[in-house]
N, C-alpha and C. Protein backbone atom coordinates (compact mmCIF):
# COMPACT_ATOMS: atom_id res chain seq x y z
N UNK A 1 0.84 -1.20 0.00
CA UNK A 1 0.00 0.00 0.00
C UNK A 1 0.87 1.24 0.00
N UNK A 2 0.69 2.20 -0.84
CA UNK A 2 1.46 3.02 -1.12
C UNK A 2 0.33 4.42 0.15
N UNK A 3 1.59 5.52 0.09
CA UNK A 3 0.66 6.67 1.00
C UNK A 3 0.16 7.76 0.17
N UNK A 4 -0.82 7.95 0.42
CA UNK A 4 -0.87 9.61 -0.15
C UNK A 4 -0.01 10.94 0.08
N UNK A 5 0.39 11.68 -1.00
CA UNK A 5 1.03 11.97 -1.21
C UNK A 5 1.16 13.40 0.20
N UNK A 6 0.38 13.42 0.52
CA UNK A 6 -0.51 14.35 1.81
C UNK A 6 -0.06 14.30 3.39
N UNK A 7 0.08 12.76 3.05
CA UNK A 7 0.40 12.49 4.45
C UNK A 7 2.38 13.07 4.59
N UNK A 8 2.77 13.00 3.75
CA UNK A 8 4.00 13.73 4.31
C UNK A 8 4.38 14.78 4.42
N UNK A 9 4.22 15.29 5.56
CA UNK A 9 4.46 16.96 6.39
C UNK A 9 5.51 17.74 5.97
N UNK A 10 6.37 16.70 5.86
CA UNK A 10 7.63 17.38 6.44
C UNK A 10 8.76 15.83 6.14
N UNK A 11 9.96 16.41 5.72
CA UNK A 11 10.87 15.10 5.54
C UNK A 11 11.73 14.88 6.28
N UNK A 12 12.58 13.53 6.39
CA UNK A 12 13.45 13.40 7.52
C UNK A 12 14.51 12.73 6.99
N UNK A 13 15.63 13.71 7.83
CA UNK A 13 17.02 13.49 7.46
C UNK A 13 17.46 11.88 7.45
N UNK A 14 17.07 10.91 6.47
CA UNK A 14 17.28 9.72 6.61
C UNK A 14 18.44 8.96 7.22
N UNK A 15 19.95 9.20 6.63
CA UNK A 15 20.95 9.27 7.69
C UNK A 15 20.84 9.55 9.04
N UNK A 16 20.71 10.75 8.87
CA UNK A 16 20.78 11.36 10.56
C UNK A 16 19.91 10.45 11.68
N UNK A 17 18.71 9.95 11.30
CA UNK A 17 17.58 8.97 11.77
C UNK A 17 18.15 8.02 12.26
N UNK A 18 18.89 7.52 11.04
CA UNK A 18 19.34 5.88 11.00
C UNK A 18 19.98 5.73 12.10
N UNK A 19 21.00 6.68 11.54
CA UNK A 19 22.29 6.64 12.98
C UNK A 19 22.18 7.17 14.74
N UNK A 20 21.17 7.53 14.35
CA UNK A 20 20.14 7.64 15.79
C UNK A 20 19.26 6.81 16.52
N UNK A 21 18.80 5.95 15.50
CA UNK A 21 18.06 4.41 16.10
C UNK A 21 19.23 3.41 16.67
N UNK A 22 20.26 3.49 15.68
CA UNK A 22 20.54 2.12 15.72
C UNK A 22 21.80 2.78 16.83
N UNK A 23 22.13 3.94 16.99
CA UNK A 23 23.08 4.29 18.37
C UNK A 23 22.21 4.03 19.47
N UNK A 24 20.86 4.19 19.57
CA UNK A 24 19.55 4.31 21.23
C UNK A 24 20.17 2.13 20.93
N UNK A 25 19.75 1.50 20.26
CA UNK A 25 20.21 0.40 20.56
C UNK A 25 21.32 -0.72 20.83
N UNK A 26 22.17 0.28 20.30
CA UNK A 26 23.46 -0.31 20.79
C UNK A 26 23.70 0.23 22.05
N UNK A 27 23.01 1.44 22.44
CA UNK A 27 23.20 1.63 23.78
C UNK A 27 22.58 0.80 24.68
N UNK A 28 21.33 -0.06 24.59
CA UNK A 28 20.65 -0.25 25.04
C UNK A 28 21.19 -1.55 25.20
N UNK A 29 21.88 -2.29 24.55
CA UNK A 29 22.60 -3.71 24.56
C UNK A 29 23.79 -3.48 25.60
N UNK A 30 24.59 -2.14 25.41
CA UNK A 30 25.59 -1.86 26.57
C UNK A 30 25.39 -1.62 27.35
N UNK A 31 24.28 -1.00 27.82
CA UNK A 31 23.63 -0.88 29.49
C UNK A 31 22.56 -2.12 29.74
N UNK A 32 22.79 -2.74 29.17
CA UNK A 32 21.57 -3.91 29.65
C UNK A 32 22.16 -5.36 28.94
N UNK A 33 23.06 -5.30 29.16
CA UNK A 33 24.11 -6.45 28.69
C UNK A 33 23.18 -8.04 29.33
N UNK A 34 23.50 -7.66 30.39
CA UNK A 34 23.46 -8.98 31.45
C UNK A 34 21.64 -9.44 31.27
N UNK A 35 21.06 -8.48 30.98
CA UNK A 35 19.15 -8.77 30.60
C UNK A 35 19.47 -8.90 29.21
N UNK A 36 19.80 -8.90 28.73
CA UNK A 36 19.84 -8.89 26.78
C UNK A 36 20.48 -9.60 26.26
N UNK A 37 21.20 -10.31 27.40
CA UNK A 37 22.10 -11.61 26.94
C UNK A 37 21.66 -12.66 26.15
N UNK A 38 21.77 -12.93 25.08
CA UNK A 38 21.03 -13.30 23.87
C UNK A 38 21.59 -15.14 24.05
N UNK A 39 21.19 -15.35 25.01
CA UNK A 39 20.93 -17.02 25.39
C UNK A 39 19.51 -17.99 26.00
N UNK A 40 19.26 -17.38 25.63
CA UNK A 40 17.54 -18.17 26.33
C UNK A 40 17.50 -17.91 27.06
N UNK A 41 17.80 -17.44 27.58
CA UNK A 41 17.42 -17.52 29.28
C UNK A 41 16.13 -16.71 30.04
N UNK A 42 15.08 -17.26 30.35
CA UNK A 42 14.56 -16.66 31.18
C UNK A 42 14.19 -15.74 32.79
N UNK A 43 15.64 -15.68 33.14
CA UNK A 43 15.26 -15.44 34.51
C UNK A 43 15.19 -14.08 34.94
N UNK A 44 14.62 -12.98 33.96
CA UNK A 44 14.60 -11.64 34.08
C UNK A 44 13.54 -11.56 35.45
N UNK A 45 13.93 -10.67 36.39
CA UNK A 45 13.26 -9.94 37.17
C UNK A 45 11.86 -9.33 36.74
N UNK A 46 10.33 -9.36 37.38
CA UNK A 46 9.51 -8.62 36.71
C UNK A 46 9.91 -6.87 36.71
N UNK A 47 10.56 -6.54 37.69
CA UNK A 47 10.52 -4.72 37.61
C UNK A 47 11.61 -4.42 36.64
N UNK A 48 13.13 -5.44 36.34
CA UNK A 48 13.89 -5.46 35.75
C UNK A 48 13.44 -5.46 34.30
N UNK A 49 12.26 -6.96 33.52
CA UNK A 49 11.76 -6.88 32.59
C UNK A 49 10.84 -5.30 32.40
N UNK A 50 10.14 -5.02 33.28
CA UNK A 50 9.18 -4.22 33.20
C UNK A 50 10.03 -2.66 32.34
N UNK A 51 11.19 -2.45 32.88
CA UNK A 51 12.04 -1.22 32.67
C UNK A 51 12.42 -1.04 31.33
N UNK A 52 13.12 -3.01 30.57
CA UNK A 52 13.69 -2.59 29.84
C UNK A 52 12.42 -2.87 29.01
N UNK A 53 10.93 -3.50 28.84
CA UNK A 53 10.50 -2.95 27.99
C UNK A 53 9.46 -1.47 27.79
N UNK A 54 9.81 -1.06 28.93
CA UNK A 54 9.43 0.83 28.67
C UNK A 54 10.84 1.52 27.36
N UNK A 55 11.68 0.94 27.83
CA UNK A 55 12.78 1.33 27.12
C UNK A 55 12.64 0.81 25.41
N UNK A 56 12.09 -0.12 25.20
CA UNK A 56 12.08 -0.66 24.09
C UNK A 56 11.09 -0.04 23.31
N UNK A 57 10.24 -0.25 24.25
CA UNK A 57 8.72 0.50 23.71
C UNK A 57 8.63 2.39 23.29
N UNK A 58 9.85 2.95 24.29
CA UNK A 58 10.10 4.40 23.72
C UNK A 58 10.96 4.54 22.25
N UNK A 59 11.21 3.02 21.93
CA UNK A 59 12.43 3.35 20.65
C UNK A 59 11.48 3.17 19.79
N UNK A 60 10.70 2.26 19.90
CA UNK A 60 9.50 1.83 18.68
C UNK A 60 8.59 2.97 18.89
N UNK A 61 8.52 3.68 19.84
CA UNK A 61 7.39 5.28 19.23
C UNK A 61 8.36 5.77 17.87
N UNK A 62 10.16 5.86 18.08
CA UNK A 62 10.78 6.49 17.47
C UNK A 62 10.81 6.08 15.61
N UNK A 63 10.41 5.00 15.82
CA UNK A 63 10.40 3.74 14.33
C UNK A 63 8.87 4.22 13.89
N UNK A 64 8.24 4.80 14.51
CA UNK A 64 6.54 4.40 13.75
C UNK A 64 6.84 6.17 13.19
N UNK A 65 7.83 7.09 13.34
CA UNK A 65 8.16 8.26 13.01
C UNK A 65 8.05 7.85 11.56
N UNK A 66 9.00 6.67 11.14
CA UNK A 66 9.31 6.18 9.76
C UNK A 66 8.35 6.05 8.82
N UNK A 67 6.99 5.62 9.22
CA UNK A 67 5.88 5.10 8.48
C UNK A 67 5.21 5.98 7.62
N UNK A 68 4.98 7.31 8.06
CA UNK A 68 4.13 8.11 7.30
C UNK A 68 5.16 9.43 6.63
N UNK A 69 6.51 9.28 6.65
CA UNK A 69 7.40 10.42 5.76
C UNK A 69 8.21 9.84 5.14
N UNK A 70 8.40 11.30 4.29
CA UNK A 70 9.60 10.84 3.12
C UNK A 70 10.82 11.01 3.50
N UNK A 71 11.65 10.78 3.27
CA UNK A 71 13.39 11.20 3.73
C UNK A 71 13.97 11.13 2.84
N UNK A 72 14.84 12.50 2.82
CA UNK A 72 15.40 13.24 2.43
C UNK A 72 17.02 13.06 2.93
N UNK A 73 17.99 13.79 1.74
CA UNK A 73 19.43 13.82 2.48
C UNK A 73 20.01 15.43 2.00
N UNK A 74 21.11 15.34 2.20
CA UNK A 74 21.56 16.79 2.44
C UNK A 74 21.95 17.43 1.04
N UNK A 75 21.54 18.38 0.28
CA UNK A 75 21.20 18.56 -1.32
C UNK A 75 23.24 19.00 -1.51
N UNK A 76 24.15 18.69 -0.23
CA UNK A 76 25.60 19.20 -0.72
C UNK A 76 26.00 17.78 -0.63
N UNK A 77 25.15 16.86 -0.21
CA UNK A 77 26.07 15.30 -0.62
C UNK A 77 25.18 15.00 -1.78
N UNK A 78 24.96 15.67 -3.18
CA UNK A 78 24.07 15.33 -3.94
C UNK A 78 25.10 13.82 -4.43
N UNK A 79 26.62 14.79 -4.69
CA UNK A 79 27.71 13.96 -5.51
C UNK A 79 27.69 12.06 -4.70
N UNK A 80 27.57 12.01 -3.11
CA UNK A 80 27.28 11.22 -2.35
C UNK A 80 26.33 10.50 -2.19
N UNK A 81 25.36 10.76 -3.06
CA UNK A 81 24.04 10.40 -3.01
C UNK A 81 24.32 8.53 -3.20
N UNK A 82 24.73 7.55 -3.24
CA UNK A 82 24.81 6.33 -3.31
C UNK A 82 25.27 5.79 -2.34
N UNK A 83 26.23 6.93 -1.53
CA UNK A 83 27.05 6.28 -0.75
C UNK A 83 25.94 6.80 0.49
N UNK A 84 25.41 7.66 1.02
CA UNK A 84 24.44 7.91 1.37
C UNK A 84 23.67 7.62 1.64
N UNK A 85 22.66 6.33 0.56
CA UNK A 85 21.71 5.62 0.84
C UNK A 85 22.30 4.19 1.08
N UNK A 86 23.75 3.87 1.13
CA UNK A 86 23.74 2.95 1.85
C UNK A 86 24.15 3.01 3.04
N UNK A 87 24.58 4.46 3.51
CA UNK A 87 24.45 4.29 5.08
C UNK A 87 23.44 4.03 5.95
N UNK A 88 22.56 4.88 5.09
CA UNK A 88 21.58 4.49 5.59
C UNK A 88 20.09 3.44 5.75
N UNK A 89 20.66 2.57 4.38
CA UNK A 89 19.80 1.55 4.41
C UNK A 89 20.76 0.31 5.69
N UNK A 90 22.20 0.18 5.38
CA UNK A 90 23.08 -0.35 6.28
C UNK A 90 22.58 -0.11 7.98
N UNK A 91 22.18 1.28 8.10
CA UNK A 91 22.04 1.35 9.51
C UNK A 91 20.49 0.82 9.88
N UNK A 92 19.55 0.85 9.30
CA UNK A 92 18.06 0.40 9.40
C UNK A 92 18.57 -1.48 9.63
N UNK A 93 18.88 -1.86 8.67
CA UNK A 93 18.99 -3.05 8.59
C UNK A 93 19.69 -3.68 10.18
N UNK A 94 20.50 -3.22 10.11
CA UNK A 94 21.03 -3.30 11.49
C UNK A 94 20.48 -2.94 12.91
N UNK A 95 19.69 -2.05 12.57
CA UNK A 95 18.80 -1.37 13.79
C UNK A 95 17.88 -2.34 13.98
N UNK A 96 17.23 -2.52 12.69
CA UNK A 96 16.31 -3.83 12.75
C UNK A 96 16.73 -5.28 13.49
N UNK A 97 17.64 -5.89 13.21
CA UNK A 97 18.52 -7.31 14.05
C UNK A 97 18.11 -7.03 15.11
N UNK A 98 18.92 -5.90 15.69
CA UNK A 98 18.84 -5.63 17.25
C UNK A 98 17.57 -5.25 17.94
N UNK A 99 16.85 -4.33 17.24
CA UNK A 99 15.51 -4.40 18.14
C UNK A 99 14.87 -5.67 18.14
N UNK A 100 14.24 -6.84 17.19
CA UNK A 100 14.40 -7.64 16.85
C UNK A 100 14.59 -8.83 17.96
N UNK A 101 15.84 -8.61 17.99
CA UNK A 101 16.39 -9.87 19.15
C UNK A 101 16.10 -9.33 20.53
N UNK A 102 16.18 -8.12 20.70
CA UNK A 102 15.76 -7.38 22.19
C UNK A 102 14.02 -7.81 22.33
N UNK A 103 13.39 -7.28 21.61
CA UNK A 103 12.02 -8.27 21.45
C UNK A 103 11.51 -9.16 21.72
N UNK A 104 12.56 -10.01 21.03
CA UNK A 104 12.29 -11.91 20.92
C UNK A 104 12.35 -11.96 22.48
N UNK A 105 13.95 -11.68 22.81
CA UNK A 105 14.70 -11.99 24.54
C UNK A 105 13.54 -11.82 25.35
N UNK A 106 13.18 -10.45 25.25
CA UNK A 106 11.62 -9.86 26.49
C UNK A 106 10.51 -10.93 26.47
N UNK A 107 9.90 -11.49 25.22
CA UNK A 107 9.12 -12.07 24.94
C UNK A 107 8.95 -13.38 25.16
N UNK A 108 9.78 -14.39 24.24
CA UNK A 108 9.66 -15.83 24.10
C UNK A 108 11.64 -16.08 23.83
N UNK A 109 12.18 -15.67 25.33
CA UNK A 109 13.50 -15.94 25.23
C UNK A 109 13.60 -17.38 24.50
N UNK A 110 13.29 -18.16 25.01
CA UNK A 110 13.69 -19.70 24.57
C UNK A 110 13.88 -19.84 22.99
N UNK A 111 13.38 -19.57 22.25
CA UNK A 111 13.38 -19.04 20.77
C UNK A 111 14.98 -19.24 20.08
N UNK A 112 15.89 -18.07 21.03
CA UNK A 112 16.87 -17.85 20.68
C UNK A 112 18.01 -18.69 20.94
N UNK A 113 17.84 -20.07 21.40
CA UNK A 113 18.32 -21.14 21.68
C UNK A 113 18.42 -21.78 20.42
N UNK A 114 17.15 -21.52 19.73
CA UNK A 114 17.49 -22.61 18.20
C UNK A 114 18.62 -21.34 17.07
N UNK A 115 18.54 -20.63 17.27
CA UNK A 115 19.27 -19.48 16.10
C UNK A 115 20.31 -20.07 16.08
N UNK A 116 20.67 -21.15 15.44
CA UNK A 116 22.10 -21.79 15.16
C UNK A 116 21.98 -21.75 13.79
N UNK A 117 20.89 -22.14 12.73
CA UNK A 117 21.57 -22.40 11.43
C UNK A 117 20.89 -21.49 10.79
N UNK A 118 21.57 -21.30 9.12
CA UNK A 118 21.49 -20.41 8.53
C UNK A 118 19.53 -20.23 8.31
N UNK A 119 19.18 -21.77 8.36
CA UNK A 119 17.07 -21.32 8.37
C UNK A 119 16.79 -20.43 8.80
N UNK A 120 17.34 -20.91 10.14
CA UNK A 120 16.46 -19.90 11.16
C UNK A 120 16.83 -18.53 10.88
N UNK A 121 17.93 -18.26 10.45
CA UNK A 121 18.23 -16.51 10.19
C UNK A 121 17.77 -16.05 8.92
N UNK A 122 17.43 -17.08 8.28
CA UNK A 122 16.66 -16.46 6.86
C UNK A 122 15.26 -16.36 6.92
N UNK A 123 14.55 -17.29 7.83
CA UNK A 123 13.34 -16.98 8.27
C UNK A 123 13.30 -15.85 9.12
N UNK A 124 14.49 -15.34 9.75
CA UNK A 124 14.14 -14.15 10.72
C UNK A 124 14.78 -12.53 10.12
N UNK A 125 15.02 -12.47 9.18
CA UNK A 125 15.18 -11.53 7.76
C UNK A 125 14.12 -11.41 6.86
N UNK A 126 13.13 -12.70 6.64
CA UNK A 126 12.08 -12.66 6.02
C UNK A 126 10.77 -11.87 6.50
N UNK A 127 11.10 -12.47 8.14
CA UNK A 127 10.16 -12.01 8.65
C UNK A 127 9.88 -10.40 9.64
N UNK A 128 11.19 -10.28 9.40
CA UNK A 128 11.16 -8.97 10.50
C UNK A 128 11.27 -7.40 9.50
N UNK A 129 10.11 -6.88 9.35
CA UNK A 129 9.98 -5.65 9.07
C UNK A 129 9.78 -4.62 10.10
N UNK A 130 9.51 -3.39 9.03
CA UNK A 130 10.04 -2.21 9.39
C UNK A 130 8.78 -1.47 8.35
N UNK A 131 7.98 -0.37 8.72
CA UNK A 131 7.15 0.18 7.72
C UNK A 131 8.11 1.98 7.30
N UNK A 132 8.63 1.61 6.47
CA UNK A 132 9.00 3.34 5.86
C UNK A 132 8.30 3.89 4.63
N UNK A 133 7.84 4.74 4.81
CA UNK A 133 7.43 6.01 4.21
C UNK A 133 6.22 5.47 3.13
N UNK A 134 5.05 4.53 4.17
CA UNK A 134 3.95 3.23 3.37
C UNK A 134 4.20 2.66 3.21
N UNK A 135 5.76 1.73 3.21
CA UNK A 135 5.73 0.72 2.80
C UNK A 135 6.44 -0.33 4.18
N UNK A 136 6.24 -1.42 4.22
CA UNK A 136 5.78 -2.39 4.93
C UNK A 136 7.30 -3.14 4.39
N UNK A 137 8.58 -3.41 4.72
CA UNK A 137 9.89 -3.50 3.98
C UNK A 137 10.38 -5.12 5.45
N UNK A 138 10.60 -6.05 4.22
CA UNK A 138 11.30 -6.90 5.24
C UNK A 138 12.87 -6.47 5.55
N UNK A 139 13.96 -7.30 6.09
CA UNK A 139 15.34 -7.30 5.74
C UNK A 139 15.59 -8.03 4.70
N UNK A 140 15.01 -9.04 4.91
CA UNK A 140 15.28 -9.62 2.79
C UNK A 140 15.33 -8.85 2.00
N UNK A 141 14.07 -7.96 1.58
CA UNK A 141 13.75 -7.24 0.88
C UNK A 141 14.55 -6.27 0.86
N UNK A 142 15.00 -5.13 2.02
CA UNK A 142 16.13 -3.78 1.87
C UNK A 142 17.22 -4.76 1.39
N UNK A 143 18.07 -5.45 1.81
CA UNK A 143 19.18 -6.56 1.53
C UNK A 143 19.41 -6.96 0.39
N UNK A 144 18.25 -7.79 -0.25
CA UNK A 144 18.38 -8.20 -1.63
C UNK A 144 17.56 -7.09 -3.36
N UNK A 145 16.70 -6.42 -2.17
CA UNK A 145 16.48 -5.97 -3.66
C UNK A 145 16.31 -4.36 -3.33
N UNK A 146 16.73 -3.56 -2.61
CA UNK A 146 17.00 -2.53 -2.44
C UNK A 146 18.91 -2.01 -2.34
N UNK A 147 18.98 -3.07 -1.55
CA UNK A 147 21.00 -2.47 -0.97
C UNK A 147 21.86 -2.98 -2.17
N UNK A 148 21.69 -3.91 -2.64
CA UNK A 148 22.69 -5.18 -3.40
C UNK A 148 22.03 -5.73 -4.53
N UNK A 149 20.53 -5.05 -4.85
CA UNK A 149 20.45 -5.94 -6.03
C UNK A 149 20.92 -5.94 -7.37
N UNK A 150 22.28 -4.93 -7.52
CA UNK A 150 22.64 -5.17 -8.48
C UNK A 150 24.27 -5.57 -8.56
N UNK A 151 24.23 -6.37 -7.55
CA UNK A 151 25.39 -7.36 -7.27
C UNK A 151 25.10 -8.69 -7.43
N UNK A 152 26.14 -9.24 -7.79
CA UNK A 152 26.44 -10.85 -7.63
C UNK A 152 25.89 -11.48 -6.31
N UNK A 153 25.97 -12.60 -5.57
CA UNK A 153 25.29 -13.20 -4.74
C UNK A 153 26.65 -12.77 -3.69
N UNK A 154 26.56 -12.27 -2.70
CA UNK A 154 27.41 -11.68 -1.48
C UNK A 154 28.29 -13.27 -1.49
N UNK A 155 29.55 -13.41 -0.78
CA UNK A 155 30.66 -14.44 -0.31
C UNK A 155 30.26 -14.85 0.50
N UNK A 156 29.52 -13.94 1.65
CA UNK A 156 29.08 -14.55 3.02
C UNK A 156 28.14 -15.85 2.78
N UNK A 157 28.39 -17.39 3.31
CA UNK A 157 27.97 -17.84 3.44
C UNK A 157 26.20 -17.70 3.92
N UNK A 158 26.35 -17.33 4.46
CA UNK A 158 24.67 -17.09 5.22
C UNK A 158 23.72 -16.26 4.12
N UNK A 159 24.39 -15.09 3.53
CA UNK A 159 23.47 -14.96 2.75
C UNK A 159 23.72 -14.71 0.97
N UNK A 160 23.77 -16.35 1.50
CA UNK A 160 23.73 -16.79 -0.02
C UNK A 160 22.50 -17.95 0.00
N UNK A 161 21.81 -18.29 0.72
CA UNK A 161 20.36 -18.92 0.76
C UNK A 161 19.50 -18.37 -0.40
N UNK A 162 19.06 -19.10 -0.29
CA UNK A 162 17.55 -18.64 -1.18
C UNK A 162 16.75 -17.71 -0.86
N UNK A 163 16.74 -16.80 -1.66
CA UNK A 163 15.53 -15.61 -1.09
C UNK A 163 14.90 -14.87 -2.57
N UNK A 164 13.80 -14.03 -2.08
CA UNK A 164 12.77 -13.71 -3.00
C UNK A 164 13.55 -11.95 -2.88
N UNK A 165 13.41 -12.17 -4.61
CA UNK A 165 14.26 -10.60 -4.93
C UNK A 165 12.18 -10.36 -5.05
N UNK A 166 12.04 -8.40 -4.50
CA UNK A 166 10.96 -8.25 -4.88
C UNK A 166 11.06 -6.96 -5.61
N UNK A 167 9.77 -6.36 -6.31
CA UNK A 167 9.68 -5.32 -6.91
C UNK A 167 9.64 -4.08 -6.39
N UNK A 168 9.86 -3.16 -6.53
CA UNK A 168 9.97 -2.29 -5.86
C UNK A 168 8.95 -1.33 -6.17
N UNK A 169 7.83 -0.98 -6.02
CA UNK A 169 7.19 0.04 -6.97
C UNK A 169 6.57 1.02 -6.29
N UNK A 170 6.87 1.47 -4.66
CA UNK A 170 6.56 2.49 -3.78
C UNK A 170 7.28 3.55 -4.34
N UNK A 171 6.84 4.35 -5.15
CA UNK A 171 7.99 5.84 -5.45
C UNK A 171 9.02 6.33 -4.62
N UNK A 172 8.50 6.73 -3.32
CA UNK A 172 9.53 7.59 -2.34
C UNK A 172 10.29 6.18 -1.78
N UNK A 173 10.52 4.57 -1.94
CA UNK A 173 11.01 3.42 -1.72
C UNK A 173 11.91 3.43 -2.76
N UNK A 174 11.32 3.98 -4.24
CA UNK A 174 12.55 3.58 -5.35
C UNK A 174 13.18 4.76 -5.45
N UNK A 175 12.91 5.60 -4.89
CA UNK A 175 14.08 6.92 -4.98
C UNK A 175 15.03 6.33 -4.12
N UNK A 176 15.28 5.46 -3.41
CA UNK A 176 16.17 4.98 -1.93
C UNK A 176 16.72 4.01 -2.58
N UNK A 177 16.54 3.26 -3.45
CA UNK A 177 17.09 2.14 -4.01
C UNK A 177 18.80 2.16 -4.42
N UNK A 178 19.88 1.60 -4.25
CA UNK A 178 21.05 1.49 -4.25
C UNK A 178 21.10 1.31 -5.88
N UNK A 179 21.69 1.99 -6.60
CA UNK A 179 21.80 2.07 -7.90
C UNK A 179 23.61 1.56 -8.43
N UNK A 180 24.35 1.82 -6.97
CA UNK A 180 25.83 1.91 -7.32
C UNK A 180 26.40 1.43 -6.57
N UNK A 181 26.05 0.42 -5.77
CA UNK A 181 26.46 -0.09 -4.07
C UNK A 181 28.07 -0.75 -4.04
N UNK A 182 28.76 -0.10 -3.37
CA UNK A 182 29.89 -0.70 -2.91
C UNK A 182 30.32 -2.43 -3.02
N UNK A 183 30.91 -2.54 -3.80
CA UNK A 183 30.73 -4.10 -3.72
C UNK A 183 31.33 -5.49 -2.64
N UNK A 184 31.59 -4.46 -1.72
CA UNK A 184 31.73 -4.95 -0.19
C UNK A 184 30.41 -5.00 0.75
N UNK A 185 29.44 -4.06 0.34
CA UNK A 185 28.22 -3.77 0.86
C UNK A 185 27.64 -4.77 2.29
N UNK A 186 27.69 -5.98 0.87
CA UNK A 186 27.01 -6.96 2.44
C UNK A 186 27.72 -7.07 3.72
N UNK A 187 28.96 -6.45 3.39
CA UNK A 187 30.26 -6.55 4.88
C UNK A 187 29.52 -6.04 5.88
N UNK A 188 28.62 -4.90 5.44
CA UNK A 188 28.09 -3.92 6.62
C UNK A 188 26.83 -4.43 7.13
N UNK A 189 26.46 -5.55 6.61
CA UNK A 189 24.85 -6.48 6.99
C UNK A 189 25.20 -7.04 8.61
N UNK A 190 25.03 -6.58 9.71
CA UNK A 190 25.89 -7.53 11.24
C UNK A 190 24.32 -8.27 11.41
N UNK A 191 24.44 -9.65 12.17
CA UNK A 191 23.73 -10.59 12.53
C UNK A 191 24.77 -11.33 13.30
N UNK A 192 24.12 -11.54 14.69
CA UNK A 192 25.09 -11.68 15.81
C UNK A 192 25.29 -13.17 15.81
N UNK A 193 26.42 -13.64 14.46
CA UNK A 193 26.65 -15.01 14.51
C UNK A 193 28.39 -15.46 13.90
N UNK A 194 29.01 -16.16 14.44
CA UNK A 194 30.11 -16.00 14.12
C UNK A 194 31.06 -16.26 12.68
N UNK A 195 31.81 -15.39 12.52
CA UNK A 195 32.83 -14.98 10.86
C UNK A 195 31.74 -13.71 10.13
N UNK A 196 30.43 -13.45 10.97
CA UNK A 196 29.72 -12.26 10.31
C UNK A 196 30.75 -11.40 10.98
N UNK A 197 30.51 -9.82 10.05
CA UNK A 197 30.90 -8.97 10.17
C UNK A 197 30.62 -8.08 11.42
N UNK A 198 30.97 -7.28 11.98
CA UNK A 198 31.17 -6.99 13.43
C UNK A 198 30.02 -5.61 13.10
N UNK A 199 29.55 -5.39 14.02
CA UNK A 199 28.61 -4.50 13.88
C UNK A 199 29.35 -2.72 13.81
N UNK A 200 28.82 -1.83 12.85
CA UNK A 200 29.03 -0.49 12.65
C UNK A 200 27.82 0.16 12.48
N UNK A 201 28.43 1.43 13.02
CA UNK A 201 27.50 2.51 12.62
C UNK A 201 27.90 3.50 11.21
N UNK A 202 27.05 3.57 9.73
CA UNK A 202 27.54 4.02 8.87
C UNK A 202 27.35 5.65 9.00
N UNK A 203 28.36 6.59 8.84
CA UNK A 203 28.29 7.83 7.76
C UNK A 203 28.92 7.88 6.78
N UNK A 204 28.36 8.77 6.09
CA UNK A 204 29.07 9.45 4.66
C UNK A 204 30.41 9.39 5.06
N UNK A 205 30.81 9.97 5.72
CA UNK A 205 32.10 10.70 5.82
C UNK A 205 33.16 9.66 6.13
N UNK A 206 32.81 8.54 6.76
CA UNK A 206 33.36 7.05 7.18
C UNK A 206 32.70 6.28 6.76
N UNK A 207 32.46 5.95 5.48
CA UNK A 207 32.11 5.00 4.91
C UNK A 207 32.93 3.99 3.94
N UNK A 208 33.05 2.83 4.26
CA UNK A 208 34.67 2.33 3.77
C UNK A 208 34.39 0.74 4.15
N UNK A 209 34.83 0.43 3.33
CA UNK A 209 34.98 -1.43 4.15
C UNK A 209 37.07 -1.96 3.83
C-alpha cells in the first residue's frame, strides 16, 4: 500500500535517523548487557523486565516516526548520493537485528536457543519488518532488492540462501534504491553469529569497508 502523497508533512534526514536508532540500541545492549544476553534464558526480574520494555517501547514510538514520511538527504552530498543511501539503508537493517532480538529476549527468550543455522536466520530476515514512508519493507527485501540488487550473490555464506528478490514500486522506496552499491556492501549487513561482520555505525564521511 502506497501513501498519499498528503500524508507527508515534512521530511526526515534519513541518515541522521538511521544513525540515531541504531546508536539508542546499541546503547541499550551496553547498558543492559546482562538482561539482553542473547541465550535463552529466562530469569529476568519482573521490575527489571518491566524497565527494559518501557525502554524498548520508547524506541518503537521512534520507528513508527518512519511510516508516514519521506526522507530526504543533504542537497551538498548530492555527488554522495549512493554512498548515502547505503548508510543508511546499512544502519536500518542493522537497527532492525537488534531491536528484533531485544524483542524476541523480552518475549519468548527460549526461541533464541534454536538461532544456530542459517534457516532460522533467513526466516528471521524474512520475517522482520520495518514500515518506511507506506511501505511495509522486510530485511530480505532492503538486503536483496533494495542495498545489493545489483550485485552478484554476497561471499558470506549465510546470505547466499535462497531468497525472493521483490519489486519495488513504492515511489519515495525507489528513490532509496542502491543504484551503485559498494561491492563490499554486504560486509556492513551484522547478525550476531560468528565470521559475520562486526557490527558499525555508517556515515558518509566514514564509509569504507
Amino acid at each position: 500500500m502506497q501513501p498519499e502523497e498528503n500524508t507527508f508533512k515534512r521530511k526526515l534526514d534519513g541518515v541522521q535517523r538511521s544513525v540515531k536508532l541504531l546508536r539508542l540500541m546499541i546503547d541499550l545492549f551496553q547498558r543492559r548487557s546482562n538482561e539482553l544476553k542473547l541465550d535463552g534464558r529466562s530469569d529476568m526480574k519482573p521490575a527489571v523486565l518491566e524497565s527494559v520494555q518501557d525502554e524498548l517501547y520508547a524506541i518503537k514510538l521512534k520507528v513508527k516516526k518512519f511510516a508516514n514520511f519521506q526522507f530526504s538527504f543533504e542537497s551538498a552530498f548530492k555527488e554522495h548520493e549512493e554512498t548515502v543511501k547505503q548508510c543508511f539503508w546499512l544502519n536500518i537493517l542493522n537497527f532492525m537485528t537488534l531491536f528484533k532480538l531485544a524483542e524476541i529476549k523480552l518475549t519468548t527468550p527460549s526461541i533464541l536457543s534454536k538461532f544456530k543455522s542459517f534457516a532460522i536466520w533467513q526466516s528471521f530476515m524474512r520475517n522482520n519488518c520495518i514500515e518506511i514512508s507506506g511501505e511495509k519493507l522486510s530485511q530480505e527485501q532492503i538486503f536483496h532488492s533494495i542495498v545489493r540488487h545489483k550485485l552478484d550473490y554476497p561471499a558470506i555464506t549465510l546470505l547466499t540462501s535462497v531468497f525472493r528478490q521483490h519489486e519495488i514500486t513504492n515511489p519515495f522506496i525507489k528513490d532509496l534504491v542502491v543504484e551503485k552499491p559498494n561491492k563490499f556492501v554486504a560486509y556492513g549487513f551484522f547478525l550476531p553469529v560468528r565470521k559475520m561482520p562486526m557490527l558499525r555505525v555508517f556515515k558518509k564521511e566514514t564509509f569504507d569497508f
